[in-house]
C-alpha atoms as a PDB file:
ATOM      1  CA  UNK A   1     -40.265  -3.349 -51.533  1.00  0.00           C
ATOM      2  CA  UNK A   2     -37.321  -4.911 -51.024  1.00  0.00           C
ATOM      3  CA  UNK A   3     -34.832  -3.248 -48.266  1.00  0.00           C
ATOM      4  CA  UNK A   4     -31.189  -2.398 -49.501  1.00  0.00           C
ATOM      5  CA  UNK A   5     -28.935  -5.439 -48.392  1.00  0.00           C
ATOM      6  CA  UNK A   6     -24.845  -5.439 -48.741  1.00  0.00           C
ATOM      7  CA  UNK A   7     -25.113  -8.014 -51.116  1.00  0.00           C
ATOM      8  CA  UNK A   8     -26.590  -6.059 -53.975  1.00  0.00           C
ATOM      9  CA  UNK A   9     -23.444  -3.601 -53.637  1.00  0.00           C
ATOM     10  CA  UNK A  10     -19.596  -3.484 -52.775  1.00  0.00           C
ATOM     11  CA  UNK A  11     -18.647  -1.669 -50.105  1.00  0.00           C
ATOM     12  CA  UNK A  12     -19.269   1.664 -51.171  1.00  0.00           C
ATOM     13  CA  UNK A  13     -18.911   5.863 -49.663  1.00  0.00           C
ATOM     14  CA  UNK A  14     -22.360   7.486 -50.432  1.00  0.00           C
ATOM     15  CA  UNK A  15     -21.669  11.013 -50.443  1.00  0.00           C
ATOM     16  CA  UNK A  16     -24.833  12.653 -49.883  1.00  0.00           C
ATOM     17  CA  UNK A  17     -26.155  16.150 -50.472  1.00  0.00           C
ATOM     18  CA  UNK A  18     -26.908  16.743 -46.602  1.00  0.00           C
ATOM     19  CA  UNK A  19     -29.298  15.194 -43.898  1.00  0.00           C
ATOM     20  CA  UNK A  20     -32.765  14.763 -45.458  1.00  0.00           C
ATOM     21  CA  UNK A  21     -31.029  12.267 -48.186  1.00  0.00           C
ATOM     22  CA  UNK A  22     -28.426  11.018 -45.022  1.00  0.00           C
ATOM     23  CA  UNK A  23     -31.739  10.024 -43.322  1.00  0.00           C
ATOM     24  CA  UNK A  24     -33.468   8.765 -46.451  1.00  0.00           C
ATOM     25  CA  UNK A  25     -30.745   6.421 -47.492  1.00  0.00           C
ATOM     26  CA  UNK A  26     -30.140   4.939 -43.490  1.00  0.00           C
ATOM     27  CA  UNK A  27     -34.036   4.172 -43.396  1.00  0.00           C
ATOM     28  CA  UNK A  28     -33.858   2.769 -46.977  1.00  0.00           C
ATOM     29  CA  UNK A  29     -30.506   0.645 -45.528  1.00  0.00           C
ATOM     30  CA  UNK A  30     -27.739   1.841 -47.486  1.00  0.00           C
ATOM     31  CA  UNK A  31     -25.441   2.136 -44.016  1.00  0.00           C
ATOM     32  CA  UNK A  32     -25.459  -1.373 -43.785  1.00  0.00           C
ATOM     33  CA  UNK A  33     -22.468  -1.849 -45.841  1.00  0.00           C
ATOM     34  CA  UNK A  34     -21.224   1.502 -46.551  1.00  0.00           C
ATOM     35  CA  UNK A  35     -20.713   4.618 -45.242  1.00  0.00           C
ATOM     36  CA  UNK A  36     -23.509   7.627 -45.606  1.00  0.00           C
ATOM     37  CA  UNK A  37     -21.145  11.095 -45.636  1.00  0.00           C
ATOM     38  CA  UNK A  38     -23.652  14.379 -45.372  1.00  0.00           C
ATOM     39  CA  UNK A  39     -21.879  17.153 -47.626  1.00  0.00           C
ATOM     40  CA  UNK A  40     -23.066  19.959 -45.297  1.00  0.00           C
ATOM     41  CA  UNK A  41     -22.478  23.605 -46.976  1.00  0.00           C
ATOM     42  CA  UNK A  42     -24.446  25.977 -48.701  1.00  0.00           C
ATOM     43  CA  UNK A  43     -21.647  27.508 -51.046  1.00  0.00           C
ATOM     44  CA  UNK A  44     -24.023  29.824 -52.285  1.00  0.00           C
ATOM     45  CA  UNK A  45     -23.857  31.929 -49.505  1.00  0.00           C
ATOM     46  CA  UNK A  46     -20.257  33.431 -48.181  1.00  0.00           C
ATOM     47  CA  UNK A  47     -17.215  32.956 -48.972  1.00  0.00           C
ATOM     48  CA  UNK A  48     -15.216  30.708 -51.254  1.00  0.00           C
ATOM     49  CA  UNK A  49     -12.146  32.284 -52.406  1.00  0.00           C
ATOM     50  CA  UNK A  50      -9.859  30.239 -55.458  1.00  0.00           C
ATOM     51  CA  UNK A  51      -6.909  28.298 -54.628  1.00  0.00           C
ATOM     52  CA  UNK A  52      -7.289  27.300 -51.288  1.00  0.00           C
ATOM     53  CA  UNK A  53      -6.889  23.306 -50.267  1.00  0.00           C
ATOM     54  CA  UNK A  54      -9.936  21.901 -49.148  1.00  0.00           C
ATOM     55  CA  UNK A  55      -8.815  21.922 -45.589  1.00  0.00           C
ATOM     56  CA  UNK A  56      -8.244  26.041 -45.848  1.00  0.00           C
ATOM     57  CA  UNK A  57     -11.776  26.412 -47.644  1.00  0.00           C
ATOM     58  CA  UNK A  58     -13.498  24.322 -44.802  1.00  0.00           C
ATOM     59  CA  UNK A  59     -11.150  26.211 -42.071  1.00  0.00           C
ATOM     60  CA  UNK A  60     -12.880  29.403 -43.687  1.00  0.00           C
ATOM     61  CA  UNK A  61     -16.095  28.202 -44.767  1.00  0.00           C
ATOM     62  CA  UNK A  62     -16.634  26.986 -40.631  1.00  0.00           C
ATOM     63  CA  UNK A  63     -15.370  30.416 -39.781  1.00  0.00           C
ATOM     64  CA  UNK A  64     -18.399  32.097 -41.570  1.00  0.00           C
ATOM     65  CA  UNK A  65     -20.838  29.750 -40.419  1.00  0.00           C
ATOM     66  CA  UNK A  66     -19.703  29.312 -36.850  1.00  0.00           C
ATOM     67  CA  UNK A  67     -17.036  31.639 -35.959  1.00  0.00           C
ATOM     68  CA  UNK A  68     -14.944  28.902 -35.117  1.00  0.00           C
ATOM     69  CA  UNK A  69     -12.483  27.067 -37.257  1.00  0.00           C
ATOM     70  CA  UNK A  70     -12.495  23.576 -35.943  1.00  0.00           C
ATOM     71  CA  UNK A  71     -15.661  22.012 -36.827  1.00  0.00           C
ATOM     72  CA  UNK A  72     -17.701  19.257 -38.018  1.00  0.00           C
ATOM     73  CA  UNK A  73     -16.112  20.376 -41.220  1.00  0.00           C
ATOM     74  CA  UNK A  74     -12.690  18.578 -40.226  1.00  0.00           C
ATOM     75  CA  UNK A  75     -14.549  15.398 -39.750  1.00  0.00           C
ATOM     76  CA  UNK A  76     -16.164  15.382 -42.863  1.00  0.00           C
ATOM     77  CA  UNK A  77     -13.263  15.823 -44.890  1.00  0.00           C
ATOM     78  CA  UNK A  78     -11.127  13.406 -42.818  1.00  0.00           C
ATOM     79  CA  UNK A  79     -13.737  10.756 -44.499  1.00  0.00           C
ATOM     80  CA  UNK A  80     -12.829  11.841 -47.627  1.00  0.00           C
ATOM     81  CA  UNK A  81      -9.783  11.708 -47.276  1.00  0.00           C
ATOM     82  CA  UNK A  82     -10.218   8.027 -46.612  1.00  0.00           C
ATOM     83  CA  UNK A  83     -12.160   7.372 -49.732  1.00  0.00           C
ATOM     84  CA  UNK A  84      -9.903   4.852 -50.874  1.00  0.00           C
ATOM     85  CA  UNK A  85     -11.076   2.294 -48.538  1.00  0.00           C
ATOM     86  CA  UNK A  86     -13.851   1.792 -50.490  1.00  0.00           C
ATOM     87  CA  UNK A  87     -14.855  -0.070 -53.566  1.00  0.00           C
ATOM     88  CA  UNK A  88     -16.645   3.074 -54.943  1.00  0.00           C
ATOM     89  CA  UNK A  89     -17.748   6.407 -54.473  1.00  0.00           C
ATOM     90  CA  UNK A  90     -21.441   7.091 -55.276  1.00  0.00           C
ATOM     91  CA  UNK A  91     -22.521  10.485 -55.689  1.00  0.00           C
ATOM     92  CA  UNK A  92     -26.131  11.482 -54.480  1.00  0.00           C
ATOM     93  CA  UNK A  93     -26.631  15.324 -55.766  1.00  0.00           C
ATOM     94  CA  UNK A  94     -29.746  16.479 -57.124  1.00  0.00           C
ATOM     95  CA  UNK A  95     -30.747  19.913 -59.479  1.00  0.00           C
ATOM     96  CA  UNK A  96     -30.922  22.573 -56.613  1.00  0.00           C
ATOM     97  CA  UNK A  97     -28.015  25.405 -56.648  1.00  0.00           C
ATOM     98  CA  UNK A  98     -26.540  23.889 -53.236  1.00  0.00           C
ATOM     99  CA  UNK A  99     -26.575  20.562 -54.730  1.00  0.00           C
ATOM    100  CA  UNK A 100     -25.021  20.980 -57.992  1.00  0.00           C
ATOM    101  CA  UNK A 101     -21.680  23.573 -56.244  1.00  0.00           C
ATOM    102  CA  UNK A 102     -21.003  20.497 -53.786  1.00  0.00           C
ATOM    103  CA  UNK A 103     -21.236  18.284 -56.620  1.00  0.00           C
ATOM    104  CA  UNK A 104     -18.585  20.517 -58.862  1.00  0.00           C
ATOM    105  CA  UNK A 105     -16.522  20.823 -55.551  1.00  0.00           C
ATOM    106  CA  UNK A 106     -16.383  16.984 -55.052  1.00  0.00           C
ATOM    107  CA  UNK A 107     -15.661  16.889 -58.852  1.00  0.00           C
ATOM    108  CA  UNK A 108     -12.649  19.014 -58.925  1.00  0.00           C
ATOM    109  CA  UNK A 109     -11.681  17.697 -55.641  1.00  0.00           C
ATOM    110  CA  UNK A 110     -11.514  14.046 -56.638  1.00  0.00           C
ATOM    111  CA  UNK A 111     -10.187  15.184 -60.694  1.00  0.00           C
ATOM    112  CA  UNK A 112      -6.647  16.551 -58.653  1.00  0.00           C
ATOM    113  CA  UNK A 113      -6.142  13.011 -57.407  1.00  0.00           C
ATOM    114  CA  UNK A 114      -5.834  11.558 -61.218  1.00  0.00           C
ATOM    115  CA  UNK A 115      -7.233   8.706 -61.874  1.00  0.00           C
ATOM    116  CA  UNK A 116      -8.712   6.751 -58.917  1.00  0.00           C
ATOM    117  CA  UNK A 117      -9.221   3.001 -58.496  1.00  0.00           C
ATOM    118  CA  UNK A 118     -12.545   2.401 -57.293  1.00  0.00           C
ATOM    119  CA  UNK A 119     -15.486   3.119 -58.998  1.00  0.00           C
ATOM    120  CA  UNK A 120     -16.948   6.565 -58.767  1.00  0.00           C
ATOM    121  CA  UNK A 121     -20.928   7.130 -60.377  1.00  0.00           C
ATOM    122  CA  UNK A 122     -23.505   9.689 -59.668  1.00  0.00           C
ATOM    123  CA  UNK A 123     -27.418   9.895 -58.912  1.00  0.00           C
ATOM    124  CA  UNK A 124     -28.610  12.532 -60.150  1.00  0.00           C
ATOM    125  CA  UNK A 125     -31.564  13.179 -58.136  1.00  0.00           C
ATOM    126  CA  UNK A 126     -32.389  14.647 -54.352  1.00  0.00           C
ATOM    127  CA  UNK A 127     -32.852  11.824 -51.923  1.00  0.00           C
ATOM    128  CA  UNK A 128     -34.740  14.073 -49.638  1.00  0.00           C
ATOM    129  CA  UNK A 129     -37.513  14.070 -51.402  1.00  0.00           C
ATOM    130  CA  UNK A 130     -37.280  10.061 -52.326  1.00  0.00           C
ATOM    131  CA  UNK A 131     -39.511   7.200 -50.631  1.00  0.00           C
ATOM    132  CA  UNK A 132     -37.325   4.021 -50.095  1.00  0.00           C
ATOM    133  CA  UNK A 133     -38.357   2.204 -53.266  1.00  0.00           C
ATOM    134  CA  UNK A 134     -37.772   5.131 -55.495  1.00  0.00           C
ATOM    135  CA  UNK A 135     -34.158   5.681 -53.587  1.00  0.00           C
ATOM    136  CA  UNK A 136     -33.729   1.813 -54.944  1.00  0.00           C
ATOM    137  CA  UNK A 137     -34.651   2.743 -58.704  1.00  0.00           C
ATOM    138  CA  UNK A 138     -32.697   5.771 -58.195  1.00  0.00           C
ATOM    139  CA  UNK A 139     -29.560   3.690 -56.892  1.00  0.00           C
ATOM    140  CA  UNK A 140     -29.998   1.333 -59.763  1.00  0.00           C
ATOM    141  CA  UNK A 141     -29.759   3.820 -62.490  1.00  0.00           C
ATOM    142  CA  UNK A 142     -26.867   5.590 -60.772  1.00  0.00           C
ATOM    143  CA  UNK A 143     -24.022   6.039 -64.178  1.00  0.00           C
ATOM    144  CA  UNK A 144     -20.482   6.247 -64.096  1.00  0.00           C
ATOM    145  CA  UNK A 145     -19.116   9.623 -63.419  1.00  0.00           C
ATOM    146  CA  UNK A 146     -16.814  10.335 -66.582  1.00  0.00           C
ATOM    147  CA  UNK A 147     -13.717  12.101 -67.599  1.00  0.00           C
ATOM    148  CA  UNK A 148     -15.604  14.903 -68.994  1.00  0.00           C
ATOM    149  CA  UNK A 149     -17.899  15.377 -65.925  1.00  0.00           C
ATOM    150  CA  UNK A 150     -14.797  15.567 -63.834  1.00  0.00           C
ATOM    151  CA  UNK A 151     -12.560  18.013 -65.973  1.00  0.00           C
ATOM    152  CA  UNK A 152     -15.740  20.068 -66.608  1.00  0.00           C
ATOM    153  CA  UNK A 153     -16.578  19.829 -62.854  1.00  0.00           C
ATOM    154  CA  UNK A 154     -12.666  21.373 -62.070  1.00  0.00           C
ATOM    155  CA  UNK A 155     -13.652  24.001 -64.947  1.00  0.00           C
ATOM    156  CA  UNK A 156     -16.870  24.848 -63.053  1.00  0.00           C
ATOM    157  CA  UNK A 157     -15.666  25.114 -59.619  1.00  0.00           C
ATOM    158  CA  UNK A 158     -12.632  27.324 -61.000  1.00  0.00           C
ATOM    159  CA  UNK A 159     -14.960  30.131 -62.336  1.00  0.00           C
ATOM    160  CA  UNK A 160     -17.163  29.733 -59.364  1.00  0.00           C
ATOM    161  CA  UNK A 161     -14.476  30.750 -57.095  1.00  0.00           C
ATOM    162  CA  UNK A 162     -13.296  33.552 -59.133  1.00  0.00           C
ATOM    163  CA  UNK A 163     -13.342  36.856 -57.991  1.00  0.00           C
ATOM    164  CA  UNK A 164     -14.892  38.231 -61.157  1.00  0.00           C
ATOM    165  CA  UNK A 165     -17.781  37.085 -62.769  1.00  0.00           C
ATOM    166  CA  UNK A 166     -16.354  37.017 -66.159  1.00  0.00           C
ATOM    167  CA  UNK A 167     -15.383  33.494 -65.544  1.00  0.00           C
ATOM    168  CA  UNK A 168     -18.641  32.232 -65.164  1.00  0.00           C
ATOM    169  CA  UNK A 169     -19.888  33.997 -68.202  1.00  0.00           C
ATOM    170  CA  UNK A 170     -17.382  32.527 -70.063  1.00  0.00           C
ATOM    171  CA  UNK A 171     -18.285  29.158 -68.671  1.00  0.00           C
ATOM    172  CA  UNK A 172     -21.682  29.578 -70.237  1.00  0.00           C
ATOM    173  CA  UNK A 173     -20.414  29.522 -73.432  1.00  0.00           C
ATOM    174  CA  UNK A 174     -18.914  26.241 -73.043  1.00  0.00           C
ATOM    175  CA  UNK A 175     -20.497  22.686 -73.812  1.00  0.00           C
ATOM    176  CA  UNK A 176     -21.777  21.871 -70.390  1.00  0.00           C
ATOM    177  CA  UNK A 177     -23.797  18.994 -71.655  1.00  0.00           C
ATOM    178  CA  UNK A 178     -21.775  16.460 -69.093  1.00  0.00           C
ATOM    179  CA  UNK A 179     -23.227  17.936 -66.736  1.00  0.00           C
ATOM    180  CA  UNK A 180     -26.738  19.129 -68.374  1.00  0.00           C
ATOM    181  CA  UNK A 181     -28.006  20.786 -64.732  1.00  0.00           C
ATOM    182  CA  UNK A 182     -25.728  23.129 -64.327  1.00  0.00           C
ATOM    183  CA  UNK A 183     -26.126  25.352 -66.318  1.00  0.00           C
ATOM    184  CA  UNK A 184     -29.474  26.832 -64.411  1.00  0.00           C
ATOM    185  CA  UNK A 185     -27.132  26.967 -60.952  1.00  0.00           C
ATOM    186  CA  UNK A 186     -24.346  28.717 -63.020  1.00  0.00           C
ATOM    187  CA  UNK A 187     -26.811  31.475 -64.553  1.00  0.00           C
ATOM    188  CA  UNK A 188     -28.661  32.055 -61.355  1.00  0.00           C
ATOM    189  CA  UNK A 189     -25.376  32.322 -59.166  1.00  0.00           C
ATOM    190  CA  UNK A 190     -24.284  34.984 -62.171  1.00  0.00           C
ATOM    191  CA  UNK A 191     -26.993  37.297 -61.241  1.00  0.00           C
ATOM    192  CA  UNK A 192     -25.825  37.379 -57.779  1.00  0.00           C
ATOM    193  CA  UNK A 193     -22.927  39.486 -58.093  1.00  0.00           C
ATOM    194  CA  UNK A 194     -23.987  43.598 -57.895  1.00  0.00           C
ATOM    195  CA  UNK A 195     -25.778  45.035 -60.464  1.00  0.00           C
ATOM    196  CA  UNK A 196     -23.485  47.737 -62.529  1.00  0.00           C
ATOM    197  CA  UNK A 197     -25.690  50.431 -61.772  1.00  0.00           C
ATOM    198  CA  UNK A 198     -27.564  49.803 -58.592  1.00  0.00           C
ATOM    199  CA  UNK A 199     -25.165  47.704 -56.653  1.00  0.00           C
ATOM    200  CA  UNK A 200     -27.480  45.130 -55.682  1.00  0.00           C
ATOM    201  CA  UNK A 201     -27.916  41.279 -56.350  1.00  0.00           C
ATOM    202  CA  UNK A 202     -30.571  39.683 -57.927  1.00  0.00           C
ATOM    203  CA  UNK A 203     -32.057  39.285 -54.729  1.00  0.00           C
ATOM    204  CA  UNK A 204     -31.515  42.232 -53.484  1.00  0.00           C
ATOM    205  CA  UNK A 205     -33.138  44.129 -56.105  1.00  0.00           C
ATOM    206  CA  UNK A 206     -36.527  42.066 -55.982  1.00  0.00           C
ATOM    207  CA  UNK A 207     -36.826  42.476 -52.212  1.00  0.00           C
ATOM    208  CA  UNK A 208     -35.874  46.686 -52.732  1.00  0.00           C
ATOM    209  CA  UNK A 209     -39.233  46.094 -55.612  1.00  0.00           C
ATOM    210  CA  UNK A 210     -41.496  44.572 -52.609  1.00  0.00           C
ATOM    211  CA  UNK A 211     -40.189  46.769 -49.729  1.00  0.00           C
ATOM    212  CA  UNK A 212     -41.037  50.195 -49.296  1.00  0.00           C
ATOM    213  CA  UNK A 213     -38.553  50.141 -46.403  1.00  0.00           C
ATOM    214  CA  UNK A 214     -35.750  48.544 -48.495  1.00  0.00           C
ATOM    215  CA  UNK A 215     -36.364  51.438 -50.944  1.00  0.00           C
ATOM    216  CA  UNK A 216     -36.502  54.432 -49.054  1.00  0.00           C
ATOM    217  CA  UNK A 217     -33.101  53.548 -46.923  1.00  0.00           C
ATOM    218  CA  UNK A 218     -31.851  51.909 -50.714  1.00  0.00           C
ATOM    219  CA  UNK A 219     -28.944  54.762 -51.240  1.00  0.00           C
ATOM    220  CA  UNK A 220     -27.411  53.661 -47.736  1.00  0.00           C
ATOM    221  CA  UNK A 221     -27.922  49.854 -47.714  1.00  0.00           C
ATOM    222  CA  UNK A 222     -25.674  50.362 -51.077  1.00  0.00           C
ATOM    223  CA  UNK A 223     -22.603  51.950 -49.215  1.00  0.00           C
ATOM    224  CA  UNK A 224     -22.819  49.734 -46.468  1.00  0.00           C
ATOM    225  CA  UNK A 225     -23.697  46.491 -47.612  1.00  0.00           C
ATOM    226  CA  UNK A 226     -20.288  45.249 -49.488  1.00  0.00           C
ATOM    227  CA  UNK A 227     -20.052  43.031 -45.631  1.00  0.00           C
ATOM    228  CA  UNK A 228     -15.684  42.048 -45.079  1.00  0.00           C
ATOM    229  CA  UNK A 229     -17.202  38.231 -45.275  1.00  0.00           C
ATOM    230  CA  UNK A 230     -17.831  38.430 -48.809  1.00  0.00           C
ATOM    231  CA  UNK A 231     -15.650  41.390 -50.030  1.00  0.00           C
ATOM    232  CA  UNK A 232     -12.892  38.530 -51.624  1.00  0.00           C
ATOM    233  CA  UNK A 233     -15.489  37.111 -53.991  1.00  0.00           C
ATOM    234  CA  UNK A 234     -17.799  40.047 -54.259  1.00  0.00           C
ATOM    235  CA  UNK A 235     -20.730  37.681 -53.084  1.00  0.00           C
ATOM    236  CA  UNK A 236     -22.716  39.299 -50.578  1.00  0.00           C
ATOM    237  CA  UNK A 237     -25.062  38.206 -47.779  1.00  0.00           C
ATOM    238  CA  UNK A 238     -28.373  40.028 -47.720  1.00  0.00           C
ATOM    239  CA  UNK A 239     -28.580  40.970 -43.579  1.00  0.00           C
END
């Protein structure tokens, strides 16, 4: 196997979907002329109100992970902010629920800055789980992230931040064949909101049918569990 060398690539901004494809990529080389950039955050969990800038939605999304509001998170975004001093952008994001809301973030993010100069393409596979060679084949067949990927990404991201979830119904509806993996993340983050009837998540309501405990105290785990954190998107956290 040959390792990855500068000379097969420009100078490029591998935006990665978190530390086990980070690490995957440095042992397989890619730092060597680039820059490896760990997307850390689980946006299925808390809160992620519409229309903030992405410095207010990292100020809040540190807040619910940390408590503080100065974080890693600043860092992070401060190297994409520099993204035009590189050649191109490749995107590593694979299937998983996590993976495919960074990847719509990124997308919107990147679709308000019009058109960009360098190149911008996406793998569309999890590094984590990648051996060095097949992190080269994956590389290789990396494809050029297109107009349509980016305005349905913006779409996407739009109804995911909505405080209803008649956005992302509506969204389902659509042609989301640009981005052919998300429709699985969109359905499964639709069940999370509360149940009409019961009040509970997906979730919530498979845990209350495998815990006699969860059942019996069910009527006040319902009043109490709307937590502030998540009252401005109606996503929850189960505690």
């Amino acid at each position: 196997m040959l390792p990855y060398t500068g000379s097969m690539a420009k100078k490029q901004l591998h935006i990665v979907d978190g530390e086990s494809t980070g690490g995957s990529l440095r042992v397989a080389g890619f730092h060597k002329d680039g820059y490896l950039l760990p997307w850390r955050d689980s946006l299925d969990s808390g809160p992620v109100p519409r229309g903030l800038t992405l410095r207010h939605l990292s100020r809040l999304r540190s807040r619910f992970w940390t408590g503080k509001s100065t974080t890693a998170f600043d860092q992070r975004d401060a190297a994409l902010a520099r993204h035009a001093d590189y050649e191109e952008i490749v995107l590593w994001f694979g299937a998983t629920p996590v993976c495919q809301l960074s990847l719509i973030q990124l997308l919107a993010w990147l679709g308000e800055r019009g058109r960009i100069k360098q190149g911008l393409s996406l793998v569309s596979a999890y590094g984590g789980w990648l051996r060095p060679e097949q992190l080269l084949q994956a590389y290789a067949a990396r494809q050029p992230v297109t107009s349509a990927q980016k305005r349905l990404g913006g779409r996407a991201w739009l109804a995911f931040c909505s405080p209803s979830p008649v956005a992302l119904s509506r969204l389902l509806t659509t042609d989301l064949r640009p981005l052919p993996e998300l429709r699985d993340t969109m359905s499964f983050m639709l069940q999370e909101y509360p149940e009409r009837h019961s009040g509970l998540s997906r979730l919530e309501q498979k845990t209350a049918a495998n815990s006699p405990i969860f059942r019996s105290h069910r009527a006040s785990i319902c009043r109490w569990q709307h937590v502030p954190t998540y009252r401005d998107g109606w996503r929850r956290v189960l505690v």
